[in-house]
PDB file of N, CA and C in Angstrom:
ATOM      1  N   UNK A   1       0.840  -1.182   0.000  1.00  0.00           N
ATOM      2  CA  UNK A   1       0.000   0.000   0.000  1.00  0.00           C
ATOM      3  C   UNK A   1       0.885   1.245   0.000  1.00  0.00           C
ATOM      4  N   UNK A   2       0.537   1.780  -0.948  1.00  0.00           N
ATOM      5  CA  UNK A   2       1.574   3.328  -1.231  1.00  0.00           C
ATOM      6  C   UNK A   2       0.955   4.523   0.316  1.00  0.00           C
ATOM      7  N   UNK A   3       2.211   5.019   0.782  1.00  0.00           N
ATOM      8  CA  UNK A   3       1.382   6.243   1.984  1.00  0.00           C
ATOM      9  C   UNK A   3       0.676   7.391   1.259  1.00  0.00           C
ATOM     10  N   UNK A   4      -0.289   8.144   2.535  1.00  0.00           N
ATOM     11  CA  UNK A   4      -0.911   8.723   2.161  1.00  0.00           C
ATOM     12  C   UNK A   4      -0.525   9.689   2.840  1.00  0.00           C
ATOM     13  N   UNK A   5      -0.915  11.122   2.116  1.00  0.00           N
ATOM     14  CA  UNK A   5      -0.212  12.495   2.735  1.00  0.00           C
ATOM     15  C   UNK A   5      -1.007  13.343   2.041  1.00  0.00           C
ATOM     16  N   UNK A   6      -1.801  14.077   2.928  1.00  0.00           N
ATOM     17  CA  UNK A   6      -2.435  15.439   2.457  1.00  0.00           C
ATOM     18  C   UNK A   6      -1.960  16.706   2.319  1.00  0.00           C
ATOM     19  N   UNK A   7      -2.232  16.897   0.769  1.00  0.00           N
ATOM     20  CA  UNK A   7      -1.758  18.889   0.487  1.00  0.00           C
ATOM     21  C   UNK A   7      -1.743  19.272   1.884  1.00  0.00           C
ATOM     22  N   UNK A   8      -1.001  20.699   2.403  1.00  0.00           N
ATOM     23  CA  UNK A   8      -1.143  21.540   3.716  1.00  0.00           C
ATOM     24  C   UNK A   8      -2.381  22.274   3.800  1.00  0.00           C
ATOM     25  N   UNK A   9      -2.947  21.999   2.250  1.00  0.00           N
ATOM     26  CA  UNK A   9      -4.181  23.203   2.127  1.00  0.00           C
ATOM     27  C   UNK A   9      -5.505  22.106   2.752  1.00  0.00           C
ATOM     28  N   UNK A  10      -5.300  21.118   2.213  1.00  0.00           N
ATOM     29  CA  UNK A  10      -6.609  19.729   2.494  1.00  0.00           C
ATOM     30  C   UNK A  10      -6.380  19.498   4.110  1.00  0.00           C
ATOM     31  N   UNK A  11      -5.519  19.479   4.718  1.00  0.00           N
ATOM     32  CA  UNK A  11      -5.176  19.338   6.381  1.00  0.00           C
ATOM     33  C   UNK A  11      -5.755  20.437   6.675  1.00  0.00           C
ATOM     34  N   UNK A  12      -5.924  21.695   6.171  1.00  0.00           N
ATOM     35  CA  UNK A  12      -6.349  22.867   6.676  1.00  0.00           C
ATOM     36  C   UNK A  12      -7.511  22.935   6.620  1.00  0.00           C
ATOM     37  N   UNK A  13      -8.336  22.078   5.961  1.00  0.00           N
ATOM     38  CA  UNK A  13      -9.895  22.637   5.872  1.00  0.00           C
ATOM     39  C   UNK A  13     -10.319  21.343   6.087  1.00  0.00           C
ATOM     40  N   UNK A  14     -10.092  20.355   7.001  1.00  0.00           N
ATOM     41  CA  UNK A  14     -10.633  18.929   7.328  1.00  0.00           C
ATOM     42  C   UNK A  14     -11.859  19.334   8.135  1.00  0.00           C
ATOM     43  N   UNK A  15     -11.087  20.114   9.200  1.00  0.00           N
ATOM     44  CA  UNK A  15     -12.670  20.562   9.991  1.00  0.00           C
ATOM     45  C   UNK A  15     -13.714  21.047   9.577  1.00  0.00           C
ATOM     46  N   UNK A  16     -13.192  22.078   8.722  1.00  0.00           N
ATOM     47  CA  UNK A  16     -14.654  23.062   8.242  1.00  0.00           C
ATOM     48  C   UNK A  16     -14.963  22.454   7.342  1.00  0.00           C
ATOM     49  N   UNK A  17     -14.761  21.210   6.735  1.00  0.00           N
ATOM     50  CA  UNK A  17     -15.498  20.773   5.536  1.00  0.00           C
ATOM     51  C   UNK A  17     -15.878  19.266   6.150  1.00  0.00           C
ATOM     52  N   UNK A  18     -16.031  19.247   7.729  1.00  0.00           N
ATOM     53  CA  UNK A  18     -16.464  17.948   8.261  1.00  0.00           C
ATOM     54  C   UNK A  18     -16.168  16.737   7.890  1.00  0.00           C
ATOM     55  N   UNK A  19     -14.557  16.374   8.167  1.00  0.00           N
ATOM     56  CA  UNK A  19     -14.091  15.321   7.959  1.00  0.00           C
ATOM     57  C   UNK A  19     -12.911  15.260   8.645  1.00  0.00           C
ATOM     58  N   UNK A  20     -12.184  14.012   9.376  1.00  0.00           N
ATOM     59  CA  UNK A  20     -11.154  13.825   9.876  1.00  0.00           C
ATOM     60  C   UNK A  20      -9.795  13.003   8.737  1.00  0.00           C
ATOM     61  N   UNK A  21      -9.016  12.941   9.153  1.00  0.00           N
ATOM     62  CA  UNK A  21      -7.708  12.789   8.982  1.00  0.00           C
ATOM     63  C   UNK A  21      -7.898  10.860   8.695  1.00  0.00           C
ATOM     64  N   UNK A  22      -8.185  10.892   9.537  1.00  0.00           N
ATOM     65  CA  UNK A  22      -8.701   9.070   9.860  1.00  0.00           C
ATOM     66  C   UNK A  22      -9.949   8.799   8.882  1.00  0.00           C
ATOM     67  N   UNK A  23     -10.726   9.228   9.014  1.00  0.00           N
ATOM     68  CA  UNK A  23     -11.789   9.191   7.795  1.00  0.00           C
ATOM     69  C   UNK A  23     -10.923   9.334   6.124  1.00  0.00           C
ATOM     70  N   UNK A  24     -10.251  10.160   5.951  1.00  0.00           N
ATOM     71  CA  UNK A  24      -9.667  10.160   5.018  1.00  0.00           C
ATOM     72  C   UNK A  24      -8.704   9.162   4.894  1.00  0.00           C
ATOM     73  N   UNK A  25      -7.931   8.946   5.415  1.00  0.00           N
ATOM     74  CA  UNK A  25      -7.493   7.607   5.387  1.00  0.00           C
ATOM     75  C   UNK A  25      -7.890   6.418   5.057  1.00  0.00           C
ATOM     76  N   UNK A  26      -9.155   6.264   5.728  1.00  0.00           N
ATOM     77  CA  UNK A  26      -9.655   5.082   5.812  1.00  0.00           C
ATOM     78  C   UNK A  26     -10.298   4.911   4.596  1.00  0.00           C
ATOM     79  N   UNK A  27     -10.939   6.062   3.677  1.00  0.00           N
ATOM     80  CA  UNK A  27     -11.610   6.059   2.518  1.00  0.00           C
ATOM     81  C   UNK A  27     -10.394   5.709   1.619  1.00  0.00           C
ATOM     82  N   UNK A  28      -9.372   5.897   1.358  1.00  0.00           N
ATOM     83  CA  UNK A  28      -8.109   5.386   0.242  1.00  0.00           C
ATOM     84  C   UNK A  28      -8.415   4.248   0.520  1.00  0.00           C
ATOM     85  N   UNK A  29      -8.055   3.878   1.803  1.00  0.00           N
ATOM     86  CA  UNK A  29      -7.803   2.266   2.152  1.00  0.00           C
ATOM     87  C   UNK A  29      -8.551   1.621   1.719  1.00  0.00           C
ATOM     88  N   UNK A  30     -10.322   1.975   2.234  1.00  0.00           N
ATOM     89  CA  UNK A  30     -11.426   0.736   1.646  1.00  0.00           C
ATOM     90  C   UNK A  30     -12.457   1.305   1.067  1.00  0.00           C
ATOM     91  N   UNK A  31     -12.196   2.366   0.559  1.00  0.00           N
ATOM     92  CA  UNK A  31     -13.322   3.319  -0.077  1.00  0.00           C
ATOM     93  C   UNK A  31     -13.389   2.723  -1.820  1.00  0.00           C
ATOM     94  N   UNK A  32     -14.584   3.101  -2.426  1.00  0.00           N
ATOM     95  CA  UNK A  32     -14.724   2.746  -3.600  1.00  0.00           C
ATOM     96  C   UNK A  32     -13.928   3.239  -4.654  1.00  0.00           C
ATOM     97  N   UNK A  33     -13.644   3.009  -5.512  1.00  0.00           N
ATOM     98  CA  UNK A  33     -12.287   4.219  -6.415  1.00  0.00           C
ATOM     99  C   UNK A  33     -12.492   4.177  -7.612  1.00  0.00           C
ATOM    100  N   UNK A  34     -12.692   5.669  -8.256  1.00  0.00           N
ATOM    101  CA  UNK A  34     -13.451   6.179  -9.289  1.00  0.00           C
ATOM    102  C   UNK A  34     -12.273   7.369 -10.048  1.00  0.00           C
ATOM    103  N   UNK A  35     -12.373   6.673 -11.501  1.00  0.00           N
ATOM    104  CA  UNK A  35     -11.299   7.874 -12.231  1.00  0.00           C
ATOM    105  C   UNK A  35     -11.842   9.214 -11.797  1.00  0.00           C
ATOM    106  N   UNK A  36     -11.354  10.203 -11.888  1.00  0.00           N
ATOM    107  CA  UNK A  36     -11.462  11.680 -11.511  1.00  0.00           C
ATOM    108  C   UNK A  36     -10.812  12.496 -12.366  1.00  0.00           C
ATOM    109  N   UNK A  37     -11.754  13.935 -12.478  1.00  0.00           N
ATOM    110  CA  UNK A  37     -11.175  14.916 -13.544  1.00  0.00           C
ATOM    111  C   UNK A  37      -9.198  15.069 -13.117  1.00  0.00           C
ATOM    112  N   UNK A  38      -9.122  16.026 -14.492  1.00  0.00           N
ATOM    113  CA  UNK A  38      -7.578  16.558 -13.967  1.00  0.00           C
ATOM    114  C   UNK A  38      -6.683  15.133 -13.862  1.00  0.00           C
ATOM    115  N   UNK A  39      -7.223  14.033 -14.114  1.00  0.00           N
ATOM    116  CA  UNK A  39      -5.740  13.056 -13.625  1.00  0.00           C
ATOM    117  C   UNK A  39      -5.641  12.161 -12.220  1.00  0.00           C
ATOM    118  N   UNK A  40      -6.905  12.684 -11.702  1.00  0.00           N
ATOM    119  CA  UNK A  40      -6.956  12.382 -10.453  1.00  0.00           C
ATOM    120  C   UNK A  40      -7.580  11.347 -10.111  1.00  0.00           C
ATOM    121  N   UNK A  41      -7.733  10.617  -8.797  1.00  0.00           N
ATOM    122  CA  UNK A  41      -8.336   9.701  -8.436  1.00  0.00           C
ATOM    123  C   UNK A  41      -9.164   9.671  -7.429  1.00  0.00           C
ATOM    124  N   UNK A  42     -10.562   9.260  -7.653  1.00  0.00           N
ATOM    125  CA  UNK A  42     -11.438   9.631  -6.443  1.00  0.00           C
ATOM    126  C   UNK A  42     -11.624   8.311  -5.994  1.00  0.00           C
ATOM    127  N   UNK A  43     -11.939   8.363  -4.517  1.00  0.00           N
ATOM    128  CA  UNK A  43     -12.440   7.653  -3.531  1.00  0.00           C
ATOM    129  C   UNK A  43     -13.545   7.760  -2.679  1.00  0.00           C
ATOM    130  N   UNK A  44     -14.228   7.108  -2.838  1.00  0.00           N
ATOM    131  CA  UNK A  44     -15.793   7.021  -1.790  1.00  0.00           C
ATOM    132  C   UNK A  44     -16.069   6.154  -0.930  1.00  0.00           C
ATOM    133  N   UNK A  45     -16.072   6.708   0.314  1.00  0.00           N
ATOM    134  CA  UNK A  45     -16.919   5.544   1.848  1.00  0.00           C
ATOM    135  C   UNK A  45     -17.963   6.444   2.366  1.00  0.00           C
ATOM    136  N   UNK A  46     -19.116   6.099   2.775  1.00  0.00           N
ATOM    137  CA  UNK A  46     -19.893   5.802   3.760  1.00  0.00           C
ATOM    138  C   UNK A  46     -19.484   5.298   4.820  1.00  0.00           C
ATOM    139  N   UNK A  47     -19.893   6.531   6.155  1.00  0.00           N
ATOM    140  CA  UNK A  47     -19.557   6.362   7.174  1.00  0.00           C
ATOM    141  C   UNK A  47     -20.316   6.451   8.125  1.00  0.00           C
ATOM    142  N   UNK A  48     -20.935   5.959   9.695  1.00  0.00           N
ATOM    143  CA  UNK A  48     -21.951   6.243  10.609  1.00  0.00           C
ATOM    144  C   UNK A  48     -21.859   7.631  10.635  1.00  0.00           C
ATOM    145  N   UNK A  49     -22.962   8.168  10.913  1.00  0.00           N
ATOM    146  CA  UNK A  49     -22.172   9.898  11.445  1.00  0.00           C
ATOM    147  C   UNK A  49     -23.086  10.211  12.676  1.00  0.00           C
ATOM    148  N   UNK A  50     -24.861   9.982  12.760  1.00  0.00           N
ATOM    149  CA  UNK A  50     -25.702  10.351  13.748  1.00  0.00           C
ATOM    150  C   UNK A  50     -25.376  11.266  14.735  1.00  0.00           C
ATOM    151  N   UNK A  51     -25.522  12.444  14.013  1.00  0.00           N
ATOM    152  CA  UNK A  51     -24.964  14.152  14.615  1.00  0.00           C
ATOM    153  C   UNK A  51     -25.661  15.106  14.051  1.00  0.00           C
ATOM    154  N   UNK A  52     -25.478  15.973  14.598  1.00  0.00           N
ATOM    155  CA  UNK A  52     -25.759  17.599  13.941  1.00  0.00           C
ATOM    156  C   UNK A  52     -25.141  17.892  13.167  1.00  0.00           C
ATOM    157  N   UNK A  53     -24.965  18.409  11.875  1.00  0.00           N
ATOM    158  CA  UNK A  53     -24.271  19.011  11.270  1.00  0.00           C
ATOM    159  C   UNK A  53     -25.362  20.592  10.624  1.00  0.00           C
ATOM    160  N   UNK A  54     -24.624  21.979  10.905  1.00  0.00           N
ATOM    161  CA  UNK A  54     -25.268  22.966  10.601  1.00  0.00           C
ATOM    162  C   UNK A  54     -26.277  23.095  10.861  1.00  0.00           C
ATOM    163  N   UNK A  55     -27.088  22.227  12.229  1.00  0.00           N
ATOM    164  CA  UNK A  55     -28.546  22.585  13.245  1.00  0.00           C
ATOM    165  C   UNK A  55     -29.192  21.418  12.902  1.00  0.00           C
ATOM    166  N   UNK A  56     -28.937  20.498  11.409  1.00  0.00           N
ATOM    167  CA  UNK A  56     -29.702  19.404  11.366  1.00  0.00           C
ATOM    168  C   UNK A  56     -28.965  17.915  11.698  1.00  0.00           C
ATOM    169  N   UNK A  57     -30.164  17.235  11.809  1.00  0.00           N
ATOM    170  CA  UNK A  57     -29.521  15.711  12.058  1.00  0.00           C
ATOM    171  C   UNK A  57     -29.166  14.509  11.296  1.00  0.00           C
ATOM    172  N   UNK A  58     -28.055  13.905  11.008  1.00  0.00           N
ATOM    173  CA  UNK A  58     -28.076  12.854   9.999  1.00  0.00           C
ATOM    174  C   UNK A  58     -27.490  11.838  10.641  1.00  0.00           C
ATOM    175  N   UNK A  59     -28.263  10.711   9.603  1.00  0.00           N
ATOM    176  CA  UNK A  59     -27.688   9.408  10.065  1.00  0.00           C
ATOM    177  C   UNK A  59     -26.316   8.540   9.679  1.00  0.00           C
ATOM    178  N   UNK A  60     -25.943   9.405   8.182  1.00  0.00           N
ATOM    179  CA  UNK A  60     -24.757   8.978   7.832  1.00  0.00           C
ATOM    180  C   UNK A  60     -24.195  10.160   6.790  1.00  0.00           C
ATOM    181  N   UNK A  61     -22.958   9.576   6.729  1.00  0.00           N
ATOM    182  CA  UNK A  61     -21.936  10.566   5.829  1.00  0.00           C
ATOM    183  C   UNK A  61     -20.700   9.955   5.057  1.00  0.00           C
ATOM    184  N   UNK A  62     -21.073  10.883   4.096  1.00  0.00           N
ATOM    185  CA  UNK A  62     -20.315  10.087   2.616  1.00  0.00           C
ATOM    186  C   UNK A  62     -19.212  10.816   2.329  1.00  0.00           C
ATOM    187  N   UNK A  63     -17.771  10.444   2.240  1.00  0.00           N
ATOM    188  CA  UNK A  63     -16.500  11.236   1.977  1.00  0.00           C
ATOM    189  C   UNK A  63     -16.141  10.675   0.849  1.00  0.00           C
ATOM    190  N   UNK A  64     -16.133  11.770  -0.485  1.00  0.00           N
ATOM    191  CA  UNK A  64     -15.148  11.453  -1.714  1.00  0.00           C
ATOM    192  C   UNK A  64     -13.807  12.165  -0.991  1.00  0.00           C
ATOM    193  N   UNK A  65     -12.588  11.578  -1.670  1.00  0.00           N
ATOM    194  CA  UNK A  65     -11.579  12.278  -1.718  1.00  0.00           C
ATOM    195  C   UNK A  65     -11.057  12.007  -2.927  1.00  0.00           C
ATOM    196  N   UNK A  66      -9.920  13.238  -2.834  1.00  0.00           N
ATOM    197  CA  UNK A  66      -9.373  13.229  -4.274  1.00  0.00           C
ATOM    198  C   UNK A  66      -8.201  12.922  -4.413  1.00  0.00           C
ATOM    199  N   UNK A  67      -7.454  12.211  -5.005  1.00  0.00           N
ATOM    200  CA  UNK A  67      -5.819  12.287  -5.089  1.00  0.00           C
ATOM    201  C   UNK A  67      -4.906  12.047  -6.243  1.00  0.00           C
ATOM    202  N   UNK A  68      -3.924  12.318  -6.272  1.00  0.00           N
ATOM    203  CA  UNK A  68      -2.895  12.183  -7.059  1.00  0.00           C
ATOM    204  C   UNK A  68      -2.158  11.278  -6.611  1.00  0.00           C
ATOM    205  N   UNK A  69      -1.882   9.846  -7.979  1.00  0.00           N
ATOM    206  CA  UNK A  69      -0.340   9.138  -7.106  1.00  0.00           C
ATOM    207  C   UNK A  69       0.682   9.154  -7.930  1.00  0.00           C
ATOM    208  N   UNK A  70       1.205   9.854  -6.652  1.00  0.00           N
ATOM    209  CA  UNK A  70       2.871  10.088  -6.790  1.00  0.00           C
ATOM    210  C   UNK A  70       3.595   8.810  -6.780  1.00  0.00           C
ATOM    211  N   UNK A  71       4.994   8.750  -7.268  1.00  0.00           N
ATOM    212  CA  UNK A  71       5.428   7.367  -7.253  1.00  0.00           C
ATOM    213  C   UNK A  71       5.552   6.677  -5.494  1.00  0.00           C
ATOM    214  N   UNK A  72       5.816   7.275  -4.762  1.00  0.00           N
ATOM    215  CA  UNK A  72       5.313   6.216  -3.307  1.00  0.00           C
ATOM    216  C   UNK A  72       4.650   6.837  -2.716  1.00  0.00           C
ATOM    217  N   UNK A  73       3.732   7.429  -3.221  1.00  0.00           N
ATOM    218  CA  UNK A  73       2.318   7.942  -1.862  1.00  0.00           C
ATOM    219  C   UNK A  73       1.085   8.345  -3.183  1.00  0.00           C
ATOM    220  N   UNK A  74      -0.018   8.314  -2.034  1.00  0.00           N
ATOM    221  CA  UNK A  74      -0.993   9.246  -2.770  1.00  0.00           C
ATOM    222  C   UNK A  74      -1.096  10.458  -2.158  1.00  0.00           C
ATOM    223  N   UNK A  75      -0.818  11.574  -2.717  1.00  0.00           N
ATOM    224  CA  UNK A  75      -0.875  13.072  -2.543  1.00  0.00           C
ATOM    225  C   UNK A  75      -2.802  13.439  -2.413  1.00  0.00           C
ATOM    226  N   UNK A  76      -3.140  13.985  -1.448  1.00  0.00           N
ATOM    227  CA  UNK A  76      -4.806  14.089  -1.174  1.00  0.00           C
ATOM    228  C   UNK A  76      -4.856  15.634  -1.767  1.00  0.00           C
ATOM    229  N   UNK A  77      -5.595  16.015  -2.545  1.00  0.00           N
ATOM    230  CA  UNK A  77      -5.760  17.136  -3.094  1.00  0.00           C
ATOM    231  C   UNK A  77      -6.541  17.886  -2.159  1.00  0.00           C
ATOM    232  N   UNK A  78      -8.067  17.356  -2.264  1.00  0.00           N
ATOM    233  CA  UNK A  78      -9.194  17.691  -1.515  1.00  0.00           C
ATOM    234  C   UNK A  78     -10.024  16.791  -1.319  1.00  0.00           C
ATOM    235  N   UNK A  79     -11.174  16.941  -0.845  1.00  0.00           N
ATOM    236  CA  UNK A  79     -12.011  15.828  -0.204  1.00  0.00           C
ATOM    237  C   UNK A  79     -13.455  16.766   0.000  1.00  0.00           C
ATOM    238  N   UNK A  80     -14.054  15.763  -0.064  1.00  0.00           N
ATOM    239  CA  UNK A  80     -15.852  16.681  -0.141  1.00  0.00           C
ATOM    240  C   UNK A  80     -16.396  15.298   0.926  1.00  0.00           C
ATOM    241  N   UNK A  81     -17.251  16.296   1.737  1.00  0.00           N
ATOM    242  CA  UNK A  81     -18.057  15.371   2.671  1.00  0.00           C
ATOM    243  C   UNK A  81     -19.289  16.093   2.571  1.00  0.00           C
ATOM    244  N   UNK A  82     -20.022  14.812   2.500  1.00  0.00           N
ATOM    245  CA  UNK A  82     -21.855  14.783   2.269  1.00  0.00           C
ATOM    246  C   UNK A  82     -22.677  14.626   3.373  1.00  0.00           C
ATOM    247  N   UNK A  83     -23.681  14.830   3.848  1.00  0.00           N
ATOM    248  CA  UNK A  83     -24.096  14.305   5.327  1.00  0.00           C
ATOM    249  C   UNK A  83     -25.622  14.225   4.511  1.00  0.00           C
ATOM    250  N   UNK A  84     -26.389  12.631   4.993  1.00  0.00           N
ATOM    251  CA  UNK A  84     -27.579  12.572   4.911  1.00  0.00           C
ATOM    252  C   UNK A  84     -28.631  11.291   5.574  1.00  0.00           C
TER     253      UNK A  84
END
């Protein structure tokens, strides 16, 4: 398994775009994997979430991420999280 390492810009906006470090991780690892614009490579998991997010409540949440692989890692561009 090649490592994984997020842009400084994608570490920077994990919180405000409701997603952890470990979640991202874990979506490379066993997430679904889908060609992506630009060259890139997307990844999708479904995850429990049963929380508030922005005053409402959901029962689960879906993280694409995006990446580039470099010859020994995948470089994480960005990442989009869904809540529903």
């Amino acid at each position: 398994m090649l490592r994984v390492e997020l842009h400084p810009h994608a570490r920077q906006r994990l919180a405000e775009r409701g997603a952890t470090e470990a979640e991202v991780l874990a979506t490379i690892e066993g997430g679904e994997r889908f060609p992506a614009r630009f060259g890139r490579t997307g990844f999708r998991r479904n995850f429990p979430f049963e929380a508030t997010w922005r005053g409402k409540a959901y029962a689960s949440k879906q993280l694409e991420v995006y990446a580039v692989q470099e010859s020994d890692r995948w470089l994480v561009i960005t990442r989009v999280a869904k809540v529903f």
